[in-house]
Protein backbone atom coordinates (compact mmCIF):
# COMPACT_ATOMS: atom_id res chain seq x y z
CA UNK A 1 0.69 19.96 -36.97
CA UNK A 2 3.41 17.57 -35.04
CA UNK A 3 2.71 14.22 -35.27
CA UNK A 4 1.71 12.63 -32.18
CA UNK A 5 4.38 10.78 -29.75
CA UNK A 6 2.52 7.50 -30.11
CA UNK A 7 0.22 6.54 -33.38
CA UNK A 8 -2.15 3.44 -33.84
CA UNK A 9 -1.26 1.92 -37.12
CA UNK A 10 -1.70 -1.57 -38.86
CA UNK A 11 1.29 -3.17 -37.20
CA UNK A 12 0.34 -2.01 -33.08
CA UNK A 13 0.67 1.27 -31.13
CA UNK A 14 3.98 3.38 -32.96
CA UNK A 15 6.67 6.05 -31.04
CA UNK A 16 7.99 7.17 -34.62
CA UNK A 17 10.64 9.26 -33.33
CA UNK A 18 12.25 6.07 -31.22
CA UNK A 19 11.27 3.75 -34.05
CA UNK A 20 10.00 1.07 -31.79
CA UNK A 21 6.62 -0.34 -31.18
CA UNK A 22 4.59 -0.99 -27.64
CA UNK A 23 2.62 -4.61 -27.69
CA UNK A 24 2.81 -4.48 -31.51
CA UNK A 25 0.46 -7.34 -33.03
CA UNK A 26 2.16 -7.66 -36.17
CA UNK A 27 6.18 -8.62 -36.53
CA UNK A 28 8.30 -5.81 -35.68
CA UNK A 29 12.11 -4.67 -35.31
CA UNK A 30 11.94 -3.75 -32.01
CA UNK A 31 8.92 -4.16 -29.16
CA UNK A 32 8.63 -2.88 -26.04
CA UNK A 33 6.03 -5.30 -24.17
CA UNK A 34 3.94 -5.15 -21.38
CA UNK A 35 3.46 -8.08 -20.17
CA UNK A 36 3.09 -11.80 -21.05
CA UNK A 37 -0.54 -12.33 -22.39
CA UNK A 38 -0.58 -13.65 -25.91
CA UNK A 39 -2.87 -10.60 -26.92
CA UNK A 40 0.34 -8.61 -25.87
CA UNK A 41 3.57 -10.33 -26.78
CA UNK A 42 3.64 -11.98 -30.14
CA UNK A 43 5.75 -14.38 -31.68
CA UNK A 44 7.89 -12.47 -34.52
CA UNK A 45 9.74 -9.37 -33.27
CA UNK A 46 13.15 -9.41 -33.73
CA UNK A 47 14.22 -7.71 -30.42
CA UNK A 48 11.65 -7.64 -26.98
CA UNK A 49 12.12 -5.06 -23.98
CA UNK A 50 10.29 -5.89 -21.03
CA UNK A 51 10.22 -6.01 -17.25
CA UNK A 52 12.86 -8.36 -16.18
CA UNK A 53 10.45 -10.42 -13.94
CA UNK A 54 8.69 -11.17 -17.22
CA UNK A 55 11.42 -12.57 -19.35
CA UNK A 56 11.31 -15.81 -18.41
CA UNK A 57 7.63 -15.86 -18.76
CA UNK A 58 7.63 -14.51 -22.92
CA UNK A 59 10.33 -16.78 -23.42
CA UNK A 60 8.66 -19.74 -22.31
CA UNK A 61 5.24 -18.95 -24.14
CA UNK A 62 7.73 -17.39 -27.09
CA UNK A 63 10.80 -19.81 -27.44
CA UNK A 64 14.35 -18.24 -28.36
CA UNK A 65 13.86 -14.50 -28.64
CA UNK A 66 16.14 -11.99 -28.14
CA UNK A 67 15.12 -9.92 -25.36
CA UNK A 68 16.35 -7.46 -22.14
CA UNK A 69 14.47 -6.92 -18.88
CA UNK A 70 14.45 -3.34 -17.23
CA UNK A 71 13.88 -2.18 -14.15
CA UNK A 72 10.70 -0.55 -12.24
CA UNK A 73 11.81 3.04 -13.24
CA UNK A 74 14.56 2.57 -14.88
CA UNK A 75 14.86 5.21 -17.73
CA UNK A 76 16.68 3.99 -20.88
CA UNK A 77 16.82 6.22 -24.09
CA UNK A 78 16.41 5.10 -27.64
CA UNK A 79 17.22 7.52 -30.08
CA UNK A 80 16.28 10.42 -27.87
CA UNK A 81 13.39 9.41 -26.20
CA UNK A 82 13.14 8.50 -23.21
CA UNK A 83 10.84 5.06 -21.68
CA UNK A 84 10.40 3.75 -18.42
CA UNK A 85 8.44 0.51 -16.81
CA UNK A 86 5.66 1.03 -13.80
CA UNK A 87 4.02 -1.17 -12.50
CA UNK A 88 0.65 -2.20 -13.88
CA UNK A 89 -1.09 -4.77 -10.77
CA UNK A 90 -2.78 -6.57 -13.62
CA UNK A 91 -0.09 -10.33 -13.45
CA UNK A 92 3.35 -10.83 -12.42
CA UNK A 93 5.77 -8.87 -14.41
CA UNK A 94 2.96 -6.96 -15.87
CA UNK A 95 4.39 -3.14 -16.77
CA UNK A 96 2.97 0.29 -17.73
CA UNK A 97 5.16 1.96 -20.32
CA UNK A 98 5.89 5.74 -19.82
CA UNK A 99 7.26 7.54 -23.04
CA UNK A 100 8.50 11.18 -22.69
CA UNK A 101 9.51 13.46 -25.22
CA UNK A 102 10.52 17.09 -26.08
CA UNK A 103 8.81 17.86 -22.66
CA UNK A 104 5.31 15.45 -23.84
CA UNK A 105 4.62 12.04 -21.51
CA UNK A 106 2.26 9.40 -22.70
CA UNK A 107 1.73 6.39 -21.06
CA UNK A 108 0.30 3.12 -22.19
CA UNK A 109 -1.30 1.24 -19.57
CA UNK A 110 -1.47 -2.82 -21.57
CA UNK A 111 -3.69 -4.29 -19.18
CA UNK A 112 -3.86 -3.05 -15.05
CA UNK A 113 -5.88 -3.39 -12.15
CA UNK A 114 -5.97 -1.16 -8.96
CA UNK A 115 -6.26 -3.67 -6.18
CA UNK A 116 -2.94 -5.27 -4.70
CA UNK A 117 -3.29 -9.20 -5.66
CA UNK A 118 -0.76 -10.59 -3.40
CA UNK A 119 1.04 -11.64 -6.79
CA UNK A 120 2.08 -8.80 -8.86
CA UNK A 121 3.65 -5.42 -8.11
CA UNK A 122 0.73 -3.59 -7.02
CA UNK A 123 -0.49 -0.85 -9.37
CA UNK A 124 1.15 2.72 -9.00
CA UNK A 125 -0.33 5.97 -11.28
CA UNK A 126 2.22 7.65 -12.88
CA UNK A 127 1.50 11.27 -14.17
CA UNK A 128 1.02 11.79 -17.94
CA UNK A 129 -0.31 14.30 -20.09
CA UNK A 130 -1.75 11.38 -22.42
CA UNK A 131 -3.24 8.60 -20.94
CA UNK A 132 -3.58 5.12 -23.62
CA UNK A 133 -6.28 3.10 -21.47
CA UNK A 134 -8.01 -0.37 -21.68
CA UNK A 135 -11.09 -0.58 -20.51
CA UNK A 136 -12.22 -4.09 -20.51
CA UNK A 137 -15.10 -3.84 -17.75
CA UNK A 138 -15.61 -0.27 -18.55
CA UNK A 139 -19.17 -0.26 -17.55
CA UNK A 140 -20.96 0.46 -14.71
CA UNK A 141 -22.25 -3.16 -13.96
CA UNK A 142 -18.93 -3.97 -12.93
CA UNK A 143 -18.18 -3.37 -9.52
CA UNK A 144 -15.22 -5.80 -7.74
CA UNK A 145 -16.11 -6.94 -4.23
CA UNK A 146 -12.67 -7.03 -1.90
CA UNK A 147 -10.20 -10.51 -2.68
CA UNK A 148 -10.51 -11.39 0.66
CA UNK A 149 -13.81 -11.85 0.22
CA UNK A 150 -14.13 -13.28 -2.73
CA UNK A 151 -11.30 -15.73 -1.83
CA UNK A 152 -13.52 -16.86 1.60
CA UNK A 153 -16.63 -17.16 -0.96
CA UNK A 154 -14.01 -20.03 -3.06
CA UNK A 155 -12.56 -21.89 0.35
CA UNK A 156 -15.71 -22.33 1.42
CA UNK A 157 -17.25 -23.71 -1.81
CA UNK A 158 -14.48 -26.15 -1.99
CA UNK A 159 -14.51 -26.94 1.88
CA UNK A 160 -18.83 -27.54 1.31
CA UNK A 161 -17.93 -29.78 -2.10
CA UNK A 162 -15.31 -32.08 -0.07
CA UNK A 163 -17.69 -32.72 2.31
CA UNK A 164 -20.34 -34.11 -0.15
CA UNK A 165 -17.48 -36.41 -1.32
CA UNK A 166 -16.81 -34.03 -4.63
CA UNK A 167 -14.05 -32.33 -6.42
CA UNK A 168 -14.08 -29.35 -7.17
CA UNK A 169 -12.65 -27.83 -10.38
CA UNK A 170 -12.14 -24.14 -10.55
CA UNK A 171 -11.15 -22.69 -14.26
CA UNK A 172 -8.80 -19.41 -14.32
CA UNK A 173 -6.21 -18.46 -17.09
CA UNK A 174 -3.13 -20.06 -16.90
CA UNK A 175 -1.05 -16.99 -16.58
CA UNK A 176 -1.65 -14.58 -14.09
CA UNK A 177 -5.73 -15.63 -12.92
CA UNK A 178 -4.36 -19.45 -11.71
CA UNK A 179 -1.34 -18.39 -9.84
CA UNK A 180 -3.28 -15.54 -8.14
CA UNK A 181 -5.82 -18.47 -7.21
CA UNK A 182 -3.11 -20.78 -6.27
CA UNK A 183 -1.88 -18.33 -3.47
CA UNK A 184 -5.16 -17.90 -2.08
CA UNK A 185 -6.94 -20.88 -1.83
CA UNK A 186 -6.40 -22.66 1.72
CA UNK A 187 -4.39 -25.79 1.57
CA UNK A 188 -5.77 -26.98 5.44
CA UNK A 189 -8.61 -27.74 4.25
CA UNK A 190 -7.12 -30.14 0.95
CA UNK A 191 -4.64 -30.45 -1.57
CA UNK A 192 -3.77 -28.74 -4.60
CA UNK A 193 -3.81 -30.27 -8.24
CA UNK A 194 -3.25 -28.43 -11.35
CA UNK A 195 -3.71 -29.18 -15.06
CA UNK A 196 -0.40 -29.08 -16.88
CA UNK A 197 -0.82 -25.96 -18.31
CA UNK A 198 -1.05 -24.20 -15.14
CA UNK A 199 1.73 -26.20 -13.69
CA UNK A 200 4.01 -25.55 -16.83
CA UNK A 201 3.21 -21.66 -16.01
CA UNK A 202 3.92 -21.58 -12.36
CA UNK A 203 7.14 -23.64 -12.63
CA UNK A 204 8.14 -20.47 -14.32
CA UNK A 205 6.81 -17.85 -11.86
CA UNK A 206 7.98 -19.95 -9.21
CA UNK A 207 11.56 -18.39 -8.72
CA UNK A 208 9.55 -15.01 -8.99
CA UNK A 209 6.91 -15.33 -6.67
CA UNK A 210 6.17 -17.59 -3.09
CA UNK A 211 3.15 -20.28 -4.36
CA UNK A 212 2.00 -23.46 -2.09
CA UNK A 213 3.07 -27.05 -3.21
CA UNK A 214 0.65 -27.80 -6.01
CA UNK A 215 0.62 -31.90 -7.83
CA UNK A 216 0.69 -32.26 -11.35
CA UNK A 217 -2.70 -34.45 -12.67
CA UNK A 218 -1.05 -36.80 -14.81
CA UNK A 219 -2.06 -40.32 -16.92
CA UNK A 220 -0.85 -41.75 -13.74
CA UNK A 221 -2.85 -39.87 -11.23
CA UNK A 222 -5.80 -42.03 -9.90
CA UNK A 223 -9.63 -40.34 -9.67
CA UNK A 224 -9.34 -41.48 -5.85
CA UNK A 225 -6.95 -39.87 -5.61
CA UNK A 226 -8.47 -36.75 -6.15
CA UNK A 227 -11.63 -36.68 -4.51
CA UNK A 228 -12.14 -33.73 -2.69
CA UNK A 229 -9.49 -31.94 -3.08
CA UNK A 230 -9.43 -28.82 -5.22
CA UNK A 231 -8.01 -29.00 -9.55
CA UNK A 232 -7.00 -25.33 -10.84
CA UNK A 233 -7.42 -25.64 -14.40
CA UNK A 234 -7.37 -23.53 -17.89
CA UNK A 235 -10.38 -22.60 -18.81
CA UNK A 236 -9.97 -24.67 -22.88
CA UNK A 237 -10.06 -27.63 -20.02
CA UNK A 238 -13.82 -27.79 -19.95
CA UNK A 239 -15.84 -30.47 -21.29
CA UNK A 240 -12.97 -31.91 -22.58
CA UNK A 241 -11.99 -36.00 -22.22
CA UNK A 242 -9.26 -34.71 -19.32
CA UNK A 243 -11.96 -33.44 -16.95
CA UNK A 244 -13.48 -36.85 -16.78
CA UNK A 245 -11.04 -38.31 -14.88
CA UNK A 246 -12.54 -35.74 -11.91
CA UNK A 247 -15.56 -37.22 -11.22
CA UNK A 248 -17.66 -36.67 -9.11
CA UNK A 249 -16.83 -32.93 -9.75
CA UNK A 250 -18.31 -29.26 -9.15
CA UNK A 251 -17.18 -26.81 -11.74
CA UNK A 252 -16.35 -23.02 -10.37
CA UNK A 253 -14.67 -20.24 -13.18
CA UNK A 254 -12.52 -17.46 -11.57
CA UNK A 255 -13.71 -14.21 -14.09
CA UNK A 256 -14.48 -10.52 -14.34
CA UNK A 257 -17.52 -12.14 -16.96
CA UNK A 258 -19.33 -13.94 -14.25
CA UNK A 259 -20.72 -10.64 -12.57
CA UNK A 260 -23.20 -12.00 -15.74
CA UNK A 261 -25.41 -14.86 -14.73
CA UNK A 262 -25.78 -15.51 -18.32
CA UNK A 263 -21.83 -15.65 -18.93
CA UNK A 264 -22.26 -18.93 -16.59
CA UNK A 265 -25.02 -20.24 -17.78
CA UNK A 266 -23.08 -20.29 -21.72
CA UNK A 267 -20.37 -21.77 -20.19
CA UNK A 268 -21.94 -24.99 -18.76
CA UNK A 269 -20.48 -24.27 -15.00
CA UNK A 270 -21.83 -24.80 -11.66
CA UNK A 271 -20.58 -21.51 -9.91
CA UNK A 272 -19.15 -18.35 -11.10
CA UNK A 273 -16.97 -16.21 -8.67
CA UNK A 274 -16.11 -12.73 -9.86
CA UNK A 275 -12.50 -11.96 -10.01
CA UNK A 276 -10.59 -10.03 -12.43
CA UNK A 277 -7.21 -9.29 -12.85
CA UNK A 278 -8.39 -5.91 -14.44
CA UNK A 279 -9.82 -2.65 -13.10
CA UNK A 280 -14.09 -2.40 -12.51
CA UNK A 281 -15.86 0.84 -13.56
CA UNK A 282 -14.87 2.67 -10.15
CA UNK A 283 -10.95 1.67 -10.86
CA UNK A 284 -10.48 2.71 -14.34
CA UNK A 285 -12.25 6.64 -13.03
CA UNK A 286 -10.01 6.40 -10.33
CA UNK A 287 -7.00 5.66 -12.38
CA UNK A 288 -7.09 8.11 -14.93
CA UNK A 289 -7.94 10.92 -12.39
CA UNK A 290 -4.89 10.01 -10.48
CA UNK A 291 -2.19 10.77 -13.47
CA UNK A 292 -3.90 14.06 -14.14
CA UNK A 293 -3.96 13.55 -18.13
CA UNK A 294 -6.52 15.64 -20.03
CA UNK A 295 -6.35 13.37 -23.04
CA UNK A 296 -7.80 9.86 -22.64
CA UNK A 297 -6.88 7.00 -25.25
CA UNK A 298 -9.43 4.00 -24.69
CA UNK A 299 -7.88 1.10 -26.48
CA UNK A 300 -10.01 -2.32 -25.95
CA UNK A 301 -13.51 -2.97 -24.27
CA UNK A 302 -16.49 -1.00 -23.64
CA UNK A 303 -14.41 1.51 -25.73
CA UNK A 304 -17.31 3.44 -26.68
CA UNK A 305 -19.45 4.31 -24.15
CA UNK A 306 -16.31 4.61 -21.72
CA UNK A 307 -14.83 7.44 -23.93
CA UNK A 308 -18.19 8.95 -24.44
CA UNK A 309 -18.55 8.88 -20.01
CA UNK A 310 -14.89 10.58 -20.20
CA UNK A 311 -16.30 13.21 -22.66
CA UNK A 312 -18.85 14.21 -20.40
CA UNK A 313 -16.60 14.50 -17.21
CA UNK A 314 -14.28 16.92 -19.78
CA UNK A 315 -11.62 14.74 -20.56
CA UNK A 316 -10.39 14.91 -24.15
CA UNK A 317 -11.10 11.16 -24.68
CA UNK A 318 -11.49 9.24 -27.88
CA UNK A 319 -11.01 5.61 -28.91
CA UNK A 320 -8.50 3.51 -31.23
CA UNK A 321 -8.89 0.09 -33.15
CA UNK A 322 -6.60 -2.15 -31.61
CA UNK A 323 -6.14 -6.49 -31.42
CA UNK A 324 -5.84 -6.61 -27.68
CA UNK A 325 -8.71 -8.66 -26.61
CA UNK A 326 -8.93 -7.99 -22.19
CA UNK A 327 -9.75 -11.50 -20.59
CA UNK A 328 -10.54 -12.96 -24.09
CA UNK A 329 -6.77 -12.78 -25.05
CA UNK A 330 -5.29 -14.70 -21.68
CA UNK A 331 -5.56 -18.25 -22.93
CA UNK A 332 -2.86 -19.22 -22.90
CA UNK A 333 -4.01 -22.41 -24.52
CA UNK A 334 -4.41 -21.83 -27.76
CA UNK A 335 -1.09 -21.00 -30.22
CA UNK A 336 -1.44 -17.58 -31.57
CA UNK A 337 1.43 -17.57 -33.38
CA UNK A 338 3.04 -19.09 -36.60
CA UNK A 339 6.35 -21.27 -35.72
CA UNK A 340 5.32 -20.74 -31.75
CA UNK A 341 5.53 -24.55 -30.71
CA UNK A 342 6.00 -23.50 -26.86
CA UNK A 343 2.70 -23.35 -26.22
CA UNK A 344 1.59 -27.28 -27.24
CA UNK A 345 2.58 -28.84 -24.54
CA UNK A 346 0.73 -26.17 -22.49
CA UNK A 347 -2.06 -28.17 -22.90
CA UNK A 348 -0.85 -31.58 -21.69
């Protein structure tokens, strides 16, 4: 029996016959990446191929790597096989990787969603005969109400807080989940602070994506000052001395989790708004069916009972043991990596 174009082994998801690893979680020669979470691109590989949009964002969480940036479709060849880049949806820069060889295609998803954020390159299926799948909110619980809904649900929270004289301080990753927040939230009715982290982060994305004026909350910055306006801030941010300066304050988080009353209730915050930055239940169905692979990998999440739901539809579906840990793995707040300094002053 061949081996199989892509293997799971201790180091991250191996293409033997390139000799090159997809979002590897152990030190590697050479890593294709997916995108910029720290559950994704690790510190430690000694040469990084990713979409070009998201160089400079693993080289600021990274530091001095050596690294390229490809194209959306752009087919490059190492030793015979032959990769491309598609778009995933799930942040800015965010890729899926396609892998074809001796007439076999794989893809590898990373992370995706299905719905068009405003902020990354929307999501586009591409046809496989192997499909490597998260499947973070792979249960049926999860079901995404429209953006544009859930983005009316935030204004109006924060217009209702500024007119009781509060702040209000809404929690979202700093990469990908705050700038998709930043673009949405309506600056008539207030202005626009952000914790360092998240401003660190966006002064990145900026030259790759439009975002409103935002102001830096620094040692300087006076709690008057403040007061009813709106603070986007990384979720490690909470209940720490930094938030005290925000008083009076309502506390909102931006997640997937808080389709869970309990998930808000465990983390101490007023409101919970669901937004995710990967596919519900509905979306992951919808995206496998659309690249017309038999053969479903299910790499992180509900892994189990999502494979066994596959099974039953007839898919050849099965799951793998990976380190990728879904919305766990994109805070970006916490160093993940030995010799990584980039990421302390993150969270000044």
């Amino acid at each position: 029996m061949k081996p199989p174009l892509l293997a799971f082994n201790k180091k991250g998801i191996y293409c033997e016959a390139a000799d090159v690893y997809l979002d590897p979680w152990k030190p590697v020669d050479k890593a294709i990446i997916s995108h910029g979470h720290a559950d994704h691109s690790r510190w430690g590989h000694k040469k990084y191929i990713t979409h070009h949009s998201n160089v400079p964002i693993i080289k600021h969480r990274l530091g001095d790597i050596e690294v390229s940036g490809k194209e959306w479709n752009e087919t490059f060849s190492i030793n015979g096989v032959k990769f491309s880049l598609h778009p995933a949806g799930h942040i800015i820069g965010s890729s899926q990787i396609r892998v074809e060889h001796k007439g076999e295609v794989w893809v590898f998803t990373g992370d995706y969603k299905d719905e068009d954020d405003g902020v990354a390159v929307p999501y586009e299926p591409v046809k496989c005969h192997t499909f490597i799948t998260e499947c973070t909110f792979g249960l049926p619980a999860f079901k995404w109400q429209p953006q544009t809904e859930v983005f009316t649900e935030i204004n109006n929270w924060w217009q209702q807080n500024k007119e009781n004289g509060q702040t209000s301080v809404i929690f979202g990753y700093s990469l990908g989940k705050a700038q998709r927040l930043l673009k949405h939230l309506d600056n008539s009715i207030g202005k626009i602070y952000t914790h360092g982290a998240i401003e660190n982060m966006t002064e990145v994305i900026r030259p790759l994506s439009e975002m409103p004026e935002t102001t830096r909350i620094t040692k300087d910055t006076k709690k008057d000052e403040i007061k009813g306006n709106i603070v986007v801030a990384p979720p490690s941010a909470h209940g720490s001395p930094w938030i005290k300066k925000m008083v009076p304050y309502v506390t909102a988080s931006a997640s997937g989790w808080m389709t869970f009353r309990g998930a808000r209730r465990r983390r101490a915050i007023d409101r919970g708004f669901v937004l995710s930055d990967h596919c519900d239940w509905q979306g992951l169905l919808k995206s496998i069916k659309a690249t017309g692979a038999q053969k479903v990998i299910c790499t992180h999440g509900y892994t189990d009972i999502f494979s066994r739901y596959l099974r039953e539809l007839g898919y050849d579906a099965r799951t793998e043991e990976t380190q990728y840990e879904g919305e766990l793995g994109e805070d970006e707040e916490k160093p993940r990596e030995e010799g990584n300094n980039n990421l302390q002053d993150e969270k000044l």
